[in-house]
Protein backbone atom coordinates (compact mmCIF):
# COMPACT_ATOMS: atom_id res chain seq x y z
CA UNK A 1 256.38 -170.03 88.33
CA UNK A 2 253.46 -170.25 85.73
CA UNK A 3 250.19 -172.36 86.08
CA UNK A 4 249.18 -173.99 82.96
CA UNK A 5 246.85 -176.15 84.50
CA UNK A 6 244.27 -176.17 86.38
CA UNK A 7 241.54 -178.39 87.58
CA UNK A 8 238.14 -177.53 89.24
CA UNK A 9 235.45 -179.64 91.15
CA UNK A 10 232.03 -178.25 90.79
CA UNK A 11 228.66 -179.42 90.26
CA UNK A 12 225.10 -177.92 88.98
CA UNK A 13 224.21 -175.76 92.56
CA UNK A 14 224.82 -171.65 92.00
CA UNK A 15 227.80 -172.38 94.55
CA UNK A 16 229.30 -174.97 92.22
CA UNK A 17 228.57 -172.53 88.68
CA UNK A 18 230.03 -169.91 90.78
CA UNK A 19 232.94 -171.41 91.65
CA UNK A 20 233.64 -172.74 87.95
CA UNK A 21 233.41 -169.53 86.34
CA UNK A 22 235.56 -167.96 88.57
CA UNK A 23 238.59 -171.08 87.91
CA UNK A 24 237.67 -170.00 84.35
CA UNK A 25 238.77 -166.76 85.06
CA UNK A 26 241.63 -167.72 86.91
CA UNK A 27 242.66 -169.63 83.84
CA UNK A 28 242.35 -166.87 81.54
CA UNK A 29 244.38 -164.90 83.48
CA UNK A 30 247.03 -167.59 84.02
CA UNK A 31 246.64 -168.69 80.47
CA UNK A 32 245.72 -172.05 81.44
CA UNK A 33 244.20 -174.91 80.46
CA UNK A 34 240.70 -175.60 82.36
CA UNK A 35 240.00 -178.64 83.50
CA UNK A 36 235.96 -179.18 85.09
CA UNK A 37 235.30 -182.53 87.10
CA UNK A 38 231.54 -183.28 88.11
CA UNK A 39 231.55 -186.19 90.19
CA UNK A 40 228.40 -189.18 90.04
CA UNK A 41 228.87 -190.38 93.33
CA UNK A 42 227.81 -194.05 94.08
CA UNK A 43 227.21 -196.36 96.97
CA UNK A 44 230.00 -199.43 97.19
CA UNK A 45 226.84 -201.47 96.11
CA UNK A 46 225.39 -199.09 92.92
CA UNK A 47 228.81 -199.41 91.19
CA UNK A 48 228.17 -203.20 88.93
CA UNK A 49 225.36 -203.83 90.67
CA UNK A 50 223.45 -206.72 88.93
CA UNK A 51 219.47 -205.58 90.20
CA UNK A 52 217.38 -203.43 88.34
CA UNK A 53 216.63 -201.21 91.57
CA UNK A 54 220.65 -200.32 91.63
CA UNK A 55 221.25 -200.14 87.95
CA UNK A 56 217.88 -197.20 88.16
CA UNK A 57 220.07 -195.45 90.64
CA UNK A 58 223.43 -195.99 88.89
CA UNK A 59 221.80 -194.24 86.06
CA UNK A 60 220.32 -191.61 87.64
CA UNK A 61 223.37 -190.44 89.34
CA UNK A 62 225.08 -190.53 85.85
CA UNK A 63 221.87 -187.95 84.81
CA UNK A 64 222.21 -185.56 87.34
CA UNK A 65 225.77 -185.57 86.57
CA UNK A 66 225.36 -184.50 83.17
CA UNK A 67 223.08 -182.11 83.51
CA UNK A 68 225.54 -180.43 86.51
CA UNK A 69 228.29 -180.69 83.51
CA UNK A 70 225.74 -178.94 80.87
CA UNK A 71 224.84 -176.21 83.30
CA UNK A 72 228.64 -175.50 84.04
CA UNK A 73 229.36 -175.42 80.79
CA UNK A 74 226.95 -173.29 79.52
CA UNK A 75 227.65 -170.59 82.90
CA UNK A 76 231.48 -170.84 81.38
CA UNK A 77 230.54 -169.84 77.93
CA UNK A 78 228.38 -167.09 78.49
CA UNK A 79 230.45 -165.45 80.76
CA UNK A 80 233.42 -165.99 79.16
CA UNK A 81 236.38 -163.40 78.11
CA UNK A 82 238.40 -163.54 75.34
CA UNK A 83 240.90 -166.78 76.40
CA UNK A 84 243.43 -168.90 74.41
CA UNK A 85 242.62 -171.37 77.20
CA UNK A 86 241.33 -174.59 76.83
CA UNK A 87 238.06 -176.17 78.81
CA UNK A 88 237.23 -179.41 79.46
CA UNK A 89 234.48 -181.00 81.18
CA UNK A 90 234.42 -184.47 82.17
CA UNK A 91 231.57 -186.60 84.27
CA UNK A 92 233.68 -188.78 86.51
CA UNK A 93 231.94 -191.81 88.57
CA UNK A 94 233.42 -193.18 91.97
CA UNK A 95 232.11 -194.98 95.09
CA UNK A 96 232.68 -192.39 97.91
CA UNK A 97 235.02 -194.07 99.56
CA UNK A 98 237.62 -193.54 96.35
CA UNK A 99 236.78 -189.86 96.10
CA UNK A 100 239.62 -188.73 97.38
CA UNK A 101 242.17 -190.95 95.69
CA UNK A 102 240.72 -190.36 92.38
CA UNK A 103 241.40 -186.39 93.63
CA UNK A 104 244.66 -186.37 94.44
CA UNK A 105 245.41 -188.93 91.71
CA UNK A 106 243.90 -186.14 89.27
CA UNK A 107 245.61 -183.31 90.81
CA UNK A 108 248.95 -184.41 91.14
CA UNK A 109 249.12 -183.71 87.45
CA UNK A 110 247.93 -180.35 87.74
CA UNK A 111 249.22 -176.67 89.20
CA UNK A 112 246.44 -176.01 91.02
CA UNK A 113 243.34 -177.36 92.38
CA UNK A 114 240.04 -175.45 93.18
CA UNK A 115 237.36 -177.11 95.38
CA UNK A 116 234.58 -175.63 97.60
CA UNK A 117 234.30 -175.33 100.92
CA UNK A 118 232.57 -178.05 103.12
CA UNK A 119 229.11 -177.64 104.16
CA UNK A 120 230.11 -179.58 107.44
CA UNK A 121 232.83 -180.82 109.22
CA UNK A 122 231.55 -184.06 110.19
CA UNK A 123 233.91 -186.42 106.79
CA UNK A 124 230.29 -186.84 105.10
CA UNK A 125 229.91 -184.25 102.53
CA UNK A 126 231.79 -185.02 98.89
CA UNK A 127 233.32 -181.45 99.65
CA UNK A 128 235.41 -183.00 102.13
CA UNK A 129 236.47 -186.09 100.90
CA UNK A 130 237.34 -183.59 97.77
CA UNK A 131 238.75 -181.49 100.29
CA UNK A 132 240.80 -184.24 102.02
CA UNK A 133 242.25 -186.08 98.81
CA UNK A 134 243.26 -182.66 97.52
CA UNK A 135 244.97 -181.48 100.21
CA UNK A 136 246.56 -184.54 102.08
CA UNK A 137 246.78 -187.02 99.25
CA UNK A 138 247.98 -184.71 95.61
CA UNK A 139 251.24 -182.33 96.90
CA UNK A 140 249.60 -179.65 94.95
CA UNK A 141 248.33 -175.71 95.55
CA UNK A 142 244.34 -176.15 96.88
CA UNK A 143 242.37 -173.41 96.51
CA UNK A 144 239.06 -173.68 98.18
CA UNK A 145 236.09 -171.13 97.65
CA UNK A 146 233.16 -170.18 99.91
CA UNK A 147 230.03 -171.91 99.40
CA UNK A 148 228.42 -168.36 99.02
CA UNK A 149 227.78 -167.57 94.91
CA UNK A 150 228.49 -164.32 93.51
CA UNK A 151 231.75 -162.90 95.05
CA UNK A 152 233.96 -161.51 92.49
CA UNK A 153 237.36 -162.05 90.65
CA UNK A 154 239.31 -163.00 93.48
CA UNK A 155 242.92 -162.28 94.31
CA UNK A 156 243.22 -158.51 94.76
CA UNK A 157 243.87 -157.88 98.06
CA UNK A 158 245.81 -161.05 99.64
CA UNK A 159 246.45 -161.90 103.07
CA UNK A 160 249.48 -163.95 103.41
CA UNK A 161 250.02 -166.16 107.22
CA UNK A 162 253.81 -166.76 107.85
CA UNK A 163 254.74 -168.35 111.18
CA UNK A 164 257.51 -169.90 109.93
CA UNK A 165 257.36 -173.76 108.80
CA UNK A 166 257.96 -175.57 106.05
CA UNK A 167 253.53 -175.12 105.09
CA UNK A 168 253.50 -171.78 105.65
CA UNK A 169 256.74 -171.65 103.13
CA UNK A 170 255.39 -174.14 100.58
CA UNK A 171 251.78 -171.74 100.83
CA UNK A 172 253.79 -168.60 99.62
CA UNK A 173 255.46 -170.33 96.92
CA UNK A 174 252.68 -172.05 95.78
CA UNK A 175 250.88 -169.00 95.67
CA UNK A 176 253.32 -167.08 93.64
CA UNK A 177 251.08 -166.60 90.27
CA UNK A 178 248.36 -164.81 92.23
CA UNK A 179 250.16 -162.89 94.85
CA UNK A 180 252.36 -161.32 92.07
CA UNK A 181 249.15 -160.00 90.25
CA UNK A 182 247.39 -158.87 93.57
CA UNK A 183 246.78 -155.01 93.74
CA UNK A 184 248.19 -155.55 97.71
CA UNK A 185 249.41 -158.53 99.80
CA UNK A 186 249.89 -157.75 103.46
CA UNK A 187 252.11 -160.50 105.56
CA UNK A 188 251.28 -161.29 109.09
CA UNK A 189 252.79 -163.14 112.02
CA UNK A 190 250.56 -166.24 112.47
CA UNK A 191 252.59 -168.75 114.79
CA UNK A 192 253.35 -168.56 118.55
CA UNK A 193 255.15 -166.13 119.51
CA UNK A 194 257.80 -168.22 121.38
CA UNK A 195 258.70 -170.10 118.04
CA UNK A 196 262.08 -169.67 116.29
CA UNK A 197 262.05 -170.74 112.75
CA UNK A 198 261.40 -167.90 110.72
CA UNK A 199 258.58 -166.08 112.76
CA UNK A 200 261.30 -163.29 114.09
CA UNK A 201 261.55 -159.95 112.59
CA UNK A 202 264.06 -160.94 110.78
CA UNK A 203 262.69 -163.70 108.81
CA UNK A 204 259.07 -161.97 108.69
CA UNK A 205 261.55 -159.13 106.48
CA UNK A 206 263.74 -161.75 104.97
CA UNK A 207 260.22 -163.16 103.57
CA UNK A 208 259.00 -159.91 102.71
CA UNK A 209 262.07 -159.07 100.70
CA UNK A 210 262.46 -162.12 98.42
CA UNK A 211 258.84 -161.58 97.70
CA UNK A 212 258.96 -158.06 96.79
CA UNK A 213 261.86 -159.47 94.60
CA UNK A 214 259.40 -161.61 92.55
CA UNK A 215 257.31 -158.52 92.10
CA UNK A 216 254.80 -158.94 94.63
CA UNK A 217 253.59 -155.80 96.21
CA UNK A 218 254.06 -156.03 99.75
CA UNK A 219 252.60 -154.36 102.98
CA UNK A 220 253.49 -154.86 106.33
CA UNK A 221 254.68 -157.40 108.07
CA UNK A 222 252.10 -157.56 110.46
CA UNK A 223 251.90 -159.27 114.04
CA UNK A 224 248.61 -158.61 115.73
CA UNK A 225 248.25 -158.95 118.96
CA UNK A 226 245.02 -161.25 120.23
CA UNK A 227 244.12 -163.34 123.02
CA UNK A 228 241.51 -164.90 121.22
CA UNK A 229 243.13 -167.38 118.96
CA UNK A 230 245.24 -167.69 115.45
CA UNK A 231 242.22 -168.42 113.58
CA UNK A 232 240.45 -165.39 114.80
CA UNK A 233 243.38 -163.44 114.15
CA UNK A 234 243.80 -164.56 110.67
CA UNK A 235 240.11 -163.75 109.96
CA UNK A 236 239.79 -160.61 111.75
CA UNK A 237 243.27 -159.09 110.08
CA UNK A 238 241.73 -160.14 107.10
CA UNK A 239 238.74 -158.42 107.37
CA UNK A 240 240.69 -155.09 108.63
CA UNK A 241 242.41 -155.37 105.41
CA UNK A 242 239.49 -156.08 103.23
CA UNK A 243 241.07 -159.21 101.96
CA UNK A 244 239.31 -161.39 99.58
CA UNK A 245 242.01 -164.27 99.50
CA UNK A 246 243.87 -165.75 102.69
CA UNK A 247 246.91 -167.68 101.39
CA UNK A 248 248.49 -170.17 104.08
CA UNK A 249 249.65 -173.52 105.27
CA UNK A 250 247.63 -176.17 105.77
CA UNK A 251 247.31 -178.93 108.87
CA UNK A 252 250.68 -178.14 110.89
CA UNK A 253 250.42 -181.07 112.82
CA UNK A 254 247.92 -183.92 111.77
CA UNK A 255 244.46 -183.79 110.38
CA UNK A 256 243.24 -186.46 113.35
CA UNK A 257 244.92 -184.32 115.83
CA UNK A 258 243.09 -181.27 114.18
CA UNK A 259 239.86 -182.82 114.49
CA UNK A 260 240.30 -184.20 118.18
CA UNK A 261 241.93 -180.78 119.55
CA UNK A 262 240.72 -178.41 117.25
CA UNK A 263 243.29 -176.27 114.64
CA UNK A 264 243.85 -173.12 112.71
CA UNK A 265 243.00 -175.25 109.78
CA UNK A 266 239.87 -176.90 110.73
CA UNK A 267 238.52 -173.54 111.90
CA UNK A 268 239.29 -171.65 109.22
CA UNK A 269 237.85 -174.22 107.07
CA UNK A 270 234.67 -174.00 108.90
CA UNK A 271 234.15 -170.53 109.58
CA UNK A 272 235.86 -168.10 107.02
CA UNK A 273 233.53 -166.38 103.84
CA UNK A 274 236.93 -165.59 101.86
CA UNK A 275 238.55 -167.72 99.69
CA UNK A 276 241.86 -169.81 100.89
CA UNK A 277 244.69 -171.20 99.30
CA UNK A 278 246.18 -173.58 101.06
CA UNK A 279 248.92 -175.34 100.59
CA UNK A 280 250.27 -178.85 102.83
């Protein structure tokens, strides 16, 4: 499995610049094609709105946009390696409400999506409606990176979450390009421990083995024991194994139930600094 292309959401903030240049390194490394949205984001009533006050506000948003695109674009090429890839960068305008159609519409034509991570969890931010149409609405590989600027090329040390279903299985698949060039990907039990379908020794190794057959250097499996949740066992083996990417299945049951009774999702989403590719 190669990735050829990929598309990134960003805007003009250091989290946003951050988060381009490092899709632009993912590219280069995947020999991919780059692909750099910066959505103008209008109210239902700015988009063909007839009075002067909304057509001053339709065009401003269309400013700010541009000058997140030139700022991107310039971060790309001065930090850029030597890459047969191609980048584009494209000012898109939508009403919020058809955010996320227009990104899973996008995406669904692409190997892999990068957004960044929600500043809330309240459905208000762009993030999340990014967030939402990418992974709910476009069948494709998300990966979403912390809001924090400045972390490095990502991908070296991997944490993979198996518990068994067909997520977690579509997650390691998905995740194929980087977990065959990671340094070290350690595999851990994430599911209840009651559960049948693959968590069992035998299909944590069964797993293990048909990765190591693509390549992918493997350590463990792993099955911590903790009382204090999946999430927090998911974050706290990654931090044991310095980890700078958690790969793993996204919204096992659904994302109203998620918000109403919490999930490993939702709180992963909202609490971990690592990166996380997730796939639903």
């Amino acid at each position: 499995m190669v990735w050829r292309d990929i598309l990134v959401f960003a805007d003009g903030t250091d989290s946003g610049i951050a988060r381009a240049v490092c899709a632009g390194e993912i590219a280069s490394a995947s020999e991919a094609d780059l692909s750099v949205c910066v959505i103008a984001e209008m109210t239902a009533m700015t988009v063909g709105g007839g009075s002067p006050a909304m057509a001053d506000a339709h065009e401003q948003a269309r400013r700010l946009a541009r000058d997140d695109a030139g700022r991107l674009m310039e971060a790309l090429e001065e930090g850029d390696a030597p890459s047969h890839s191609r980048r584009a960068i494209s000012v898109l305008e939508a009403p919020h409400a058809d955010v996320s159609r227009l990104v899973a519409s996008l995406a669904r034509s692409s190997d892999l999506l990068i957004f960044g991570q929600p500043a809330d969890g309240d459905g208000a931010s762009l993030d999340e409606s990014v967030l939402t149409g990418g992974l709910m609405g476009s069948g494709r590989p998300c990966l979403m990176l912390p809001r924090r600027p400045g972390w490095s090329m990502i991908g070296k040390r991997i944490l993979l979450c198996w518990n068994g279903s067909r997520e977690a299985s579509r997650a390691a698949h998905d995740a194929l390009p980087l977990l065959i060039r990671a340094q070290a990907v350690l595999v851990m039990h994430s599911g209840p421990e009651d559960r049948l379908d693959g968590t069992d020794n035998g299909g944590l190794l069964r797993l293990c083995t048909h990765l190591s057959r693509h390549g992918v250097k493997i350590e463990g499996p792993e099955c911590p024991a903790t009382s204090d949740g999946v999430a927090e066992g998911i974050l706290s083996t990654a931090d044991g194994f310095g980890a700078d990417l958690i790969v793993m299945g996204a919204f096992g049951r659904s994302p109203w139930r998620e918000r109403l009774m919490g999930g490993v999702t939702r709180k992963i989403l909202q609490t971990t600094r690592l990166a996380v590719c997730f796939s639903h």
